[in-house]
N, C-alpha and C. Protein backbone atom coordinates (compact mmCIF):
# COMPACT_ATOMS: atom_id res chain seq x y z
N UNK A 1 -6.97 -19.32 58.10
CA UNK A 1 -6.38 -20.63 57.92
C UNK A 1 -7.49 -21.67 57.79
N UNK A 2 -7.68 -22.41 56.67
CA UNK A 2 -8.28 -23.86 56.79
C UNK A 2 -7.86 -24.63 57.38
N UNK A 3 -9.01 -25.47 57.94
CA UNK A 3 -9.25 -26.55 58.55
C UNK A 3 -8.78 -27.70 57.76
N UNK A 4 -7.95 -28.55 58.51
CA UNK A 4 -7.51 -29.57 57.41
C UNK A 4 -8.78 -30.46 57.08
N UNK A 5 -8.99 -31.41 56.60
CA UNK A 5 -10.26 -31.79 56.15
C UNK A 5 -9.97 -33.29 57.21
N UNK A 6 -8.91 -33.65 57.31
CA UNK A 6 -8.70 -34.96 58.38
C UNK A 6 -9.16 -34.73 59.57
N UNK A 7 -9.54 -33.24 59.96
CA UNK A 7 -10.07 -33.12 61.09
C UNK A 7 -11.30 -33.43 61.73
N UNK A 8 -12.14 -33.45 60.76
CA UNK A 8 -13.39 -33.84 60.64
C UNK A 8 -13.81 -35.01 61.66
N UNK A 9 -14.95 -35.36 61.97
CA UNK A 9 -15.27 -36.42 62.12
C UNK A 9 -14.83 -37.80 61.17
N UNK A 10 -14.02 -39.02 61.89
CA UNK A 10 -13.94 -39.86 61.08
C UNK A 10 -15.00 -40.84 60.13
N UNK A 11 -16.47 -40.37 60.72
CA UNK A 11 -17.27 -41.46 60.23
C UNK A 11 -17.83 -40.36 58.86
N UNK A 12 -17.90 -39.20 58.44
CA UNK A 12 -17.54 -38.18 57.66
C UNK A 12 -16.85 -38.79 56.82
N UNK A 13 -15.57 -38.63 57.04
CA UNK A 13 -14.46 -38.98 56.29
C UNK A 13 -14.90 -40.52 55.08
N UNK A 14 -15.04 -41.40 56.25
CA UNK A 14 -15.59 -42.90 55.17
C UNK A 14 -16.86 -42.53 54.49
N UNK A 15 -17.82 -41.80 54.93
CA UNK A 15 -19.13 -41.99 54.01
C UNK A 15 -18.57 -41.10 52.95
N UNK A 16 -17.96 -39.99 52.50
CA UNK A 16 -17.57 -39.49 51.46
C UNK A 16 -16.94 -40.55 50.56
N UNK A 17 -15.72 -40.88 50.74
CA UNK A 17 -14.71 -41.71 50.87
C UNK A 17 -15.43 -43.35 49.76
N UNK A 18 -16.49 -43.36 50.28
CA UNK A 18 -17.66 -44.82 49.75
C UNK A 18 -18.53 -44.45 48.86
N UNK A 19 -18.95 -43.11 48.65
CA UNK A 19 -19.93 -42.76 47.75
C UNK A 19 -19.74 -41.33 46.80
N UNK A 20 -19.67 -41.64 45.95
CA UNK A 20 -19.19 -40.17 45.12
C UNK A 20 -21.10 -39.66 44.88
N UNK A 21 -21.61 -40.33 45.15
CA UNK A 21 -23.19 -39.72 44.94
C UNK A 21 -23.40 -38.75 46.31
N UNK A 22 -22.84 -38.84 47.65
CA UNK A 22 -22.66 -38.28 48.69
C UNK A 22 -22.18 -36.89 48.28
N UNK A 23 -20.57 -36.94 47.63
CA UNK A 23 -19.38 -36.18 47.30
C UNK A 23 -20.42 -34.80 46.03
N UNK A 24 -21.04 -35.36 45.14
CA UNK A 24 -21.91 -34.71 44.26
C UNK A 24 -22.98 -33.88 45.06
N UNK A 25 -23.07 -34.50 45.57
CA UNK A 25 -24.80 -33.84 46.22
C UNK A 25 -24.05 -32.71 47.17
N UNK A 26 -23.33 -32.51 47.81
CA UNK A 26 -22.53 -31.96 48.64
C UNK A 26 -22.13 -30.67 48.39
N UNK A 27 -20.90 -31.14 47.06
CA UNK A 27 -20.19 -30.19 46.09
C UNK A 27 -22.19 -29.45 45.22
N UNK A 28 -23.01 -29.85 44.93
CA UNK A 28 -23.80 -28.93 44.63
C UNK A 28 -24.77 -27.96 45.67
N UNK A 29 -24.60 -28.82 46.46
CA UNK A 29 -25.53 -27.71 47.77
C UNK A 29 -24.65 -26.49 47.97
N UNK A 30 -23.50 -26.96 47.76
CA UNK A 30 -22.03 -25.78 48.24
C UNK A 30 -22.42 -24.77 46.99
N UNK A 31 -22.53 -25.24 46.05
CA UNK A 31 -22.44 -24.45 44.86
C UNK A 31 -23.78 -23.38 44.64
N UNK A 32 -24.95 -23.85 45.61
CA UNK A 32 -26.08 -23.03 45.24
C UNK A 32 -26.30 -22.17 47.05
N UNK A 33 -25.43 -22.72 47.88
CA UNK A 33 -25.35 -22.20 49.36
C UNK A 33 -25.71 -21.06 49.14
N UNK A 34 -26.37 -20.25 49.78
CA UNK A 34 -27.62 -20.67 51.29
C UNK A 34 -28.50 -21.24 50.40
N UNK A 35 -28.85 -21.62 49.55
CA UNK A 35 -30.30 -21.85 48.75
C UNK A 35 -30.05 -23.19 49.06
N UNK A 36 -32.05 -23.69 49.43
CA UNK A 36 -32.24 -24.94 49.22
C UNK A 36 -32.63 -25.45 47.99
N UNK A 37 -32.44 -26.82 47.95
CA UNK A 37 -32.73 -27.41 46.46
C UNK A 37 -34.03 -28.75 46.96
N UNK A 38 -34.78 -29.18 46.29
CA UNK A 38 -35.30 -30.73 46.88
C UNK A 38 -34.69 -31.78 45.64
N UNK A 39 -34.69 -33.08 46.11
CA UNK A 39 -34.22 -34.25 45.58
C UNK A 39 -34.26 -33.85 44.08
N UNK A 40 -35.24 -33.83 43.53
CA UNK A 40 -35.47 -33.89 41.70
C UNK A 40 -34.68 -33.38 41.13
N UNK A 41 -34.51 -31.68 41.61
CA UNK A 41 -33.81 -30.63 41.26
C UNK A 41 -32.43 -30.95 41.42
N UNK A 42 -31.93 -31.83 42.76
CA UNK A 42 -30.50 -31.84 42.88
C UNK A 42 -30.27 -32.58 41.56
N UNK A 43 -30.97 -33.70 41.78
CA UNK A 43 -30.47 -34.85 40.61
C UNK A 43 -30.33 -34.45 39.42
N UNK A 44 -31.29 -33.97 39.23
CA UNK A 44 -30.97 -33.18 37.42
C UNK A 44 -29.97 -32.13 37.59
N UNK A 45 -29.63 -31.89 38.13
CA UNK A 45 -28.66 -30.55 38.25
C UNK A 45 -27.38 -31.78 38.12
N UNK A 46 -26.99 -32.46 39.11
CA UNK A 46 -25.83 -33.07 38.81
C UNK A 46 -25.78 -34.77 38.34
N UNK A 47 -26.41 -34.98 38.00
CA UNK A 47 -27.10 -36.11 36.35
C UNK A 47 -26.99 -37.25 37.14
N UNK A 48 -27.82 -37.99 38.45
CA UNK A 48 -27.40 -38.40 39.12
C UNK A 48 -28.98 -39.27 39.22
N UNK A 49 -29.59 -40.21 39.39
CA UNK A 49 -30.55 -40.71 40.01
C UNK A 49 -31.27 -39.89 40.71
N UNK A 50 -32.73 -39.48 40.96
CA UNK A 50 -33.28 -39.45 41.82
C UNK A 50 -33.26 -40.12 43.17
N UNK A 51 -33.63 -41.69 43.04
CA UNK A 51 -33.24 -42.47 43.94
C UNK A 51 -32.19 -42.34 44.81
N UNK A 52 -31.11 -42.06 43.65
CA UNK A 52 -30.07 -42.53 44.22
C UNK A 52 -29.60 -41.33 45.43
N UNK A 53 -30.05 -40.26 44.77
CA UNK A 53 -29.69 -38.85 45.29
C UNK A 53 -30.41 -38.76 46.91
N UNK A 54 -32.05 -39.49 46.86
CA UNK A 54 -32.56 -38.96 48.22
C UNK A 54 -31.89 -40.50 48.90
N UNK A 55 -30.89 -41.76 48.27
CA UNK A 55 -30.54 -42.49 49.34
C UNK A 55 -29.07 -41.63 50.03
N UNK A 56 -28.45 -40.84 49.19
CA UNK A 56 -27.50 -40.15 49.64
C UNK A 56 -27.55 -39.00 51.16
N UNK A 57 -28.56 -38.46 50.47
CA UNK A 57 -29.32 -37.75 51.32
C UNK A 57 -29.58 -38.57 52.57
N UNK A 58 -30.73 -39.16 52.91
CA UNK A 58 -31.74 -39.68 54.24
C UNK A 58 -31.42 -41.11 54.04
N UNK A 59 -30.45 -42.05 53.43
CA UNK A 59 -30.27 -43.22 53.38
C UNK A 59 -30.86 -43.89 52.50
N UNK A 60 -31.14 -45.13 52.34
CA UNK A 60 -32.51 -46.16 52.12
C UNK A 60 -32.22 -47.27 51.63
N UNK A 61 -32.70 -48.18 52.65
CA UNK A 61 -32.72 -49.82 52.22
C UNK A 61 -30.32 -50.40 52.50
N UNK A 62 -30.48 -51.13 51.70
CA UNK A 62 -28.82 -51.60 52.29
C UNK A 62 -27.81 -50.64 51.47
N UNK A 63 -28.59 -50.18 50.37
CA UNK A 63 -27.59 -49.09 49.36
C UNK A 63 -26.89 -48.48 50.38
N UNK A 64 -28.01 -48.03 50.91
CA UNK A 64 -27.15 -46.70 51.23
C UNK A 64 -27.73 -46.22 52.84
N UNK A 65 -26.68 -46.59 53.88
CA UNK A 65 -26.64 -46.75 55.23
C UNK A 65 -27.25 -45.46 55.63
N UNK A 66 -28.13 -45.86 56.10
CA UNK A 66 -29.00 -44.50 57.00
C UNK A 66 -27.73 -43.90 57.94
N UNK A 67 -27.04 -44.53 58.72
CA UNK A 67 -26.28 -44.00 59.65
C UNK A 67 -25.43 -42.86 58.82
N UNK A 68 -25.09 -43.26 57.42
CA UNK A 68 -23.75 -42.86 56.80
C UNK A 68 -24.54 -41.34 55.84
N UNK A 69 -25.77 -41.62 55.87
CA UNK A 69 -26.41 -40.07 55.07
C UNK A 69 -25.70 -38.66 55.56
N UNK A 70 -25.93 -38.10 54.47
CA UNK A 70 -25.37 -36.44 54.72
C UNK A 70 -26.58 -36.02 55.77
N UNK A 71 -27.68 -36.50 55.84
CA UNK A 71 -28.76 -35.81 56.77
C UNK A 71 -28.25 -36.45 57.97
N UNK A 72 -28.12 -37.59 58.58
CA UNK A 72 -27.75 -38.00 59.64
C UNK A 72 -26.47 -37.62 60.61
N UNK A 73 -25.09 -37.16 59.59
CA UNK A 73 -24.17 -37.02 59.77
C UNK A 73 -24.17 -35.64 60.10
N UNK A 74 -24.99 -34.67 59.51
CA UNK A 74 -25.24 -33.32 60.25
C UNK A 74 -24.56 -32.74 59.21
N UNK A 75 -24.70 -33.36 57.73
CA UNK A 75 -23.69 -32.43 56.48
C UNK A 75 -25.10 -31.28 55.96
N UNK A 76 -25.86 -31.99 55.60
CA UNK A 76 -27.47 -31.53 55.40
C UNK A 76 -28.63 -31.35 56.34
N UNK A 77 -29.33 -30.37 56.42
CA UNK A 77 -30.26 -29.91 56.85
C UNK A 77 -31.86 -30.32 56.09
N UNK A 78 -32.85 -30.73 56.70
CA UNK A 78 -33.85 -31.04 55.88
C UNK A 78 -34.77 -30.23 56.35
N UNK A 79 -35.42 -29.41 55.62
CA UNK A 79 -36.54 -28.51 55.66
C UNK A 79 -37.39 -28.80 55.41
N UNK A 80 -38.68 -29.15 55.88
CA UNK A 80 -39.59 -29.06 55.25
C UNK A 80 -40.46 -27.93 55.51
N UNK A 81 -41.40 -27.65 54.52
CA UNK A 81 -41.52 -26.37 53.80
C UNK A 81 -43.31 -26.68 52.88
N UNK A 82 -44.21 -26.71 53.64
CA UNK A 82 -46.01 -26.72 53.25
C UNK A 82 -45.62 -28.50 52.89
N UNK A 83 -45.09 -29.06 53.82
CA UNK A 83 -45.48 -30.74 52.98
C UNK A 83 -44.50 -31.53 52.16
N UNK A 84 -43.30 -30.57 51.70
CA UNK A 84 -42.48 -30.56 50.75
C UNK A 84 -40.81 -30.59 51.46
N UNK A 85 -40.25 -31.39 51.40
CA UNK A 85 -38.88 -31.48 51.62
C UNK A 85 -38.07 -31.00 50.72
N UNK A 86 -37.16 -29.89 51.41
CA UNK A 86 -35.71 -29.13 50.98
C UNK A 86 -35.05 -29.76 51.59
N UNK A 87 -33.60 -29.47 50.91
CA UNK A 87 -31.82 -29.98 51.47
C UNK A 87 -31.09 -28.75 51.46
N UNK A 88 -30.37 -28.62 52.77
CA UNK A 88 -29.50 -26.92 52.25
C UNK A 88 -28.28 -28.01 53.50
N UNK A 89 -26.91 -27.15 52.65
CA UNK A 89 -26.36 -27.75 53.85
C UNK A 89 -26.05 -26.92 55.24
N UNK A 90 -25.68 -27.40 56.18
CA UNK A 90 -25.73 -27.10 57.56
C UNK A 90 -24.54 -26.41 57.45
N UNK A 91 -23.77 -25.70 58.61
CA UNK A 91 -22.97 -25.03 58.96
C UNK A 91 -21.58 -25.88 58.42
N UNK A 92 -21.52 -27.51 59.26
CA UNK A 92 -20.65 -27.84 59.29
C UNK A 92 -20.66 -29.10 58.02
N UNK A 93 -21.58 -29.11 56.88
CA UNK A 93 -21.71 -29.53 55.68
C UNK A 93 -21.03 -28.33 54.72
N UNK A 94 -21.33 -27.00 54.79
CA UNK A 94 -20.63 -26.01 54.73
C UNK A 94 -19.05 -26.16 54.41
N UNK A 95 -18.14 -26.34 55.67
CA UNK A 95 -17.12 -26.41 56.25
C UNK A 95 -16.29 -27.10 54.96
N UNK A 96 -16.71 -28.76 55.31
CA UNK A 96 -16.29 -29.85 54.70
C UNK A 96 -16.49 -29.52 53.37
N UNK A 97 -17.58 -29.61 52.29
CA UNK A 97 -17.92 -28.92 51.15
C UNK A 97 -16.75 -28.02 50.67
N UNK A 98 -16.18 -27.09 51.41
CA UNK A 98 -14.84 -25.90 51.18
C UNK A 98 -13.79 -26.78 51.28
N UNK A 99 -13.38 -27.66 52.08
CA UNK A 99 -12.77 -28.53 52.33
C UNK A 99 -12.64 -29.16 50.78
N UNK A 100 -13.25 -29.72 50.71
CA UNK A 100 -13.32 -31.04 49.38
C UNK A 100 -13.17 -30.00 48.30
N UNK A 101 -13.38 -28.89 47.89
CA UNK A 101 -13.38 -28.19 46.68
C UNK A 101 -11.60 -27.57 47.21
N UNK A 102 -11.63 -27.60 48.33
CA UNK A 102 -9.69 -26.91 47.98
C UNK A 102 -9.13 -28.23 48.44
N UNK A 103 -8.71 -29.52 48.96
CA UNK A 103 -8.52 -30.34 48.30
C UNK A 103 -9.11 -31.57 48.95
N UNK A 104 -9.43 -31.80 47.54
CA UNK A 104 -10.14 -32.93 47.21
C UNK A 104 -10.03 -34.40 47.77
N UNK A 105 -10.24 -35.12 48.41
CA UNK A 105 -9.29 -36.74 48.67
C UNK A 105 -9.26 -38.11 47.70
C-alpha cells in the first residue's frame, strides 16, 4: 500500500507546491536512483538553469529559501566526492518522488 503523499511533512508539501524547479530535480534523481548526478548534469538533463537547479537544491539568496531546499528538507543527500559535489536522493526523497510520479498534485 502507498503512502498517501498528504502524509508527508507539511513544509515538503509547500516547497514542492512553490517550485516546479524543486518538482524537476526530484522527478530526475528518481529517474536515475541510486545514481548520483552533480548540478550541470541535472540541469541539462532536465533543461533547467544551472543556477537555478543548485538554488533548488542547497537554496540561494531570496529565490530560493534555504529552509525550503530539497537538501535541507532531507529530500536530497549531498555527497561530496575528491572536492566535487553529488545529489542522490535520500530514503525519504525516494518515498515522495514515487509519490508525485503516481499522483501528481
Amino acid at each position: 500500500m502507498r503512502t498517501s503523499f498528504l502524509q508527508y511533512d507539511p513544509r515538503i508539501i509547500r516547497s514542492l507546491k512553490r517550485s516546479r524547479v524543486r518538482v524537476a530535480i526530484l522527478l530526475y534523481l528518481n529517474k536515475i536512483y541510486p545514481h548520483m548526478s552533480y548540478p550541470a548534469e541535472i540541469a541539462r538533463n532536465i533543461g533547467i538553469d544551472a543556477t537555478n537547479v543548485l538554488g533548488g537544491l542547497r537554496g540561494m539568496g531570496n529565490r530560493y529559501n534555504g529552509s525550503s531546499s530539497l537538501v535541507e528538507l532531507g529530500l536530497v543527500d549531498k555527497i561530496d566526492v575528491n572536492g566535487v559535489s553529488y545529489y542522490r536522493l535520500s530514503k525519504i526523497g525516494k518515498q515522495v518522488a514515487e509519490a508525485l510520479e503516481f499522483a501528481p498534485f
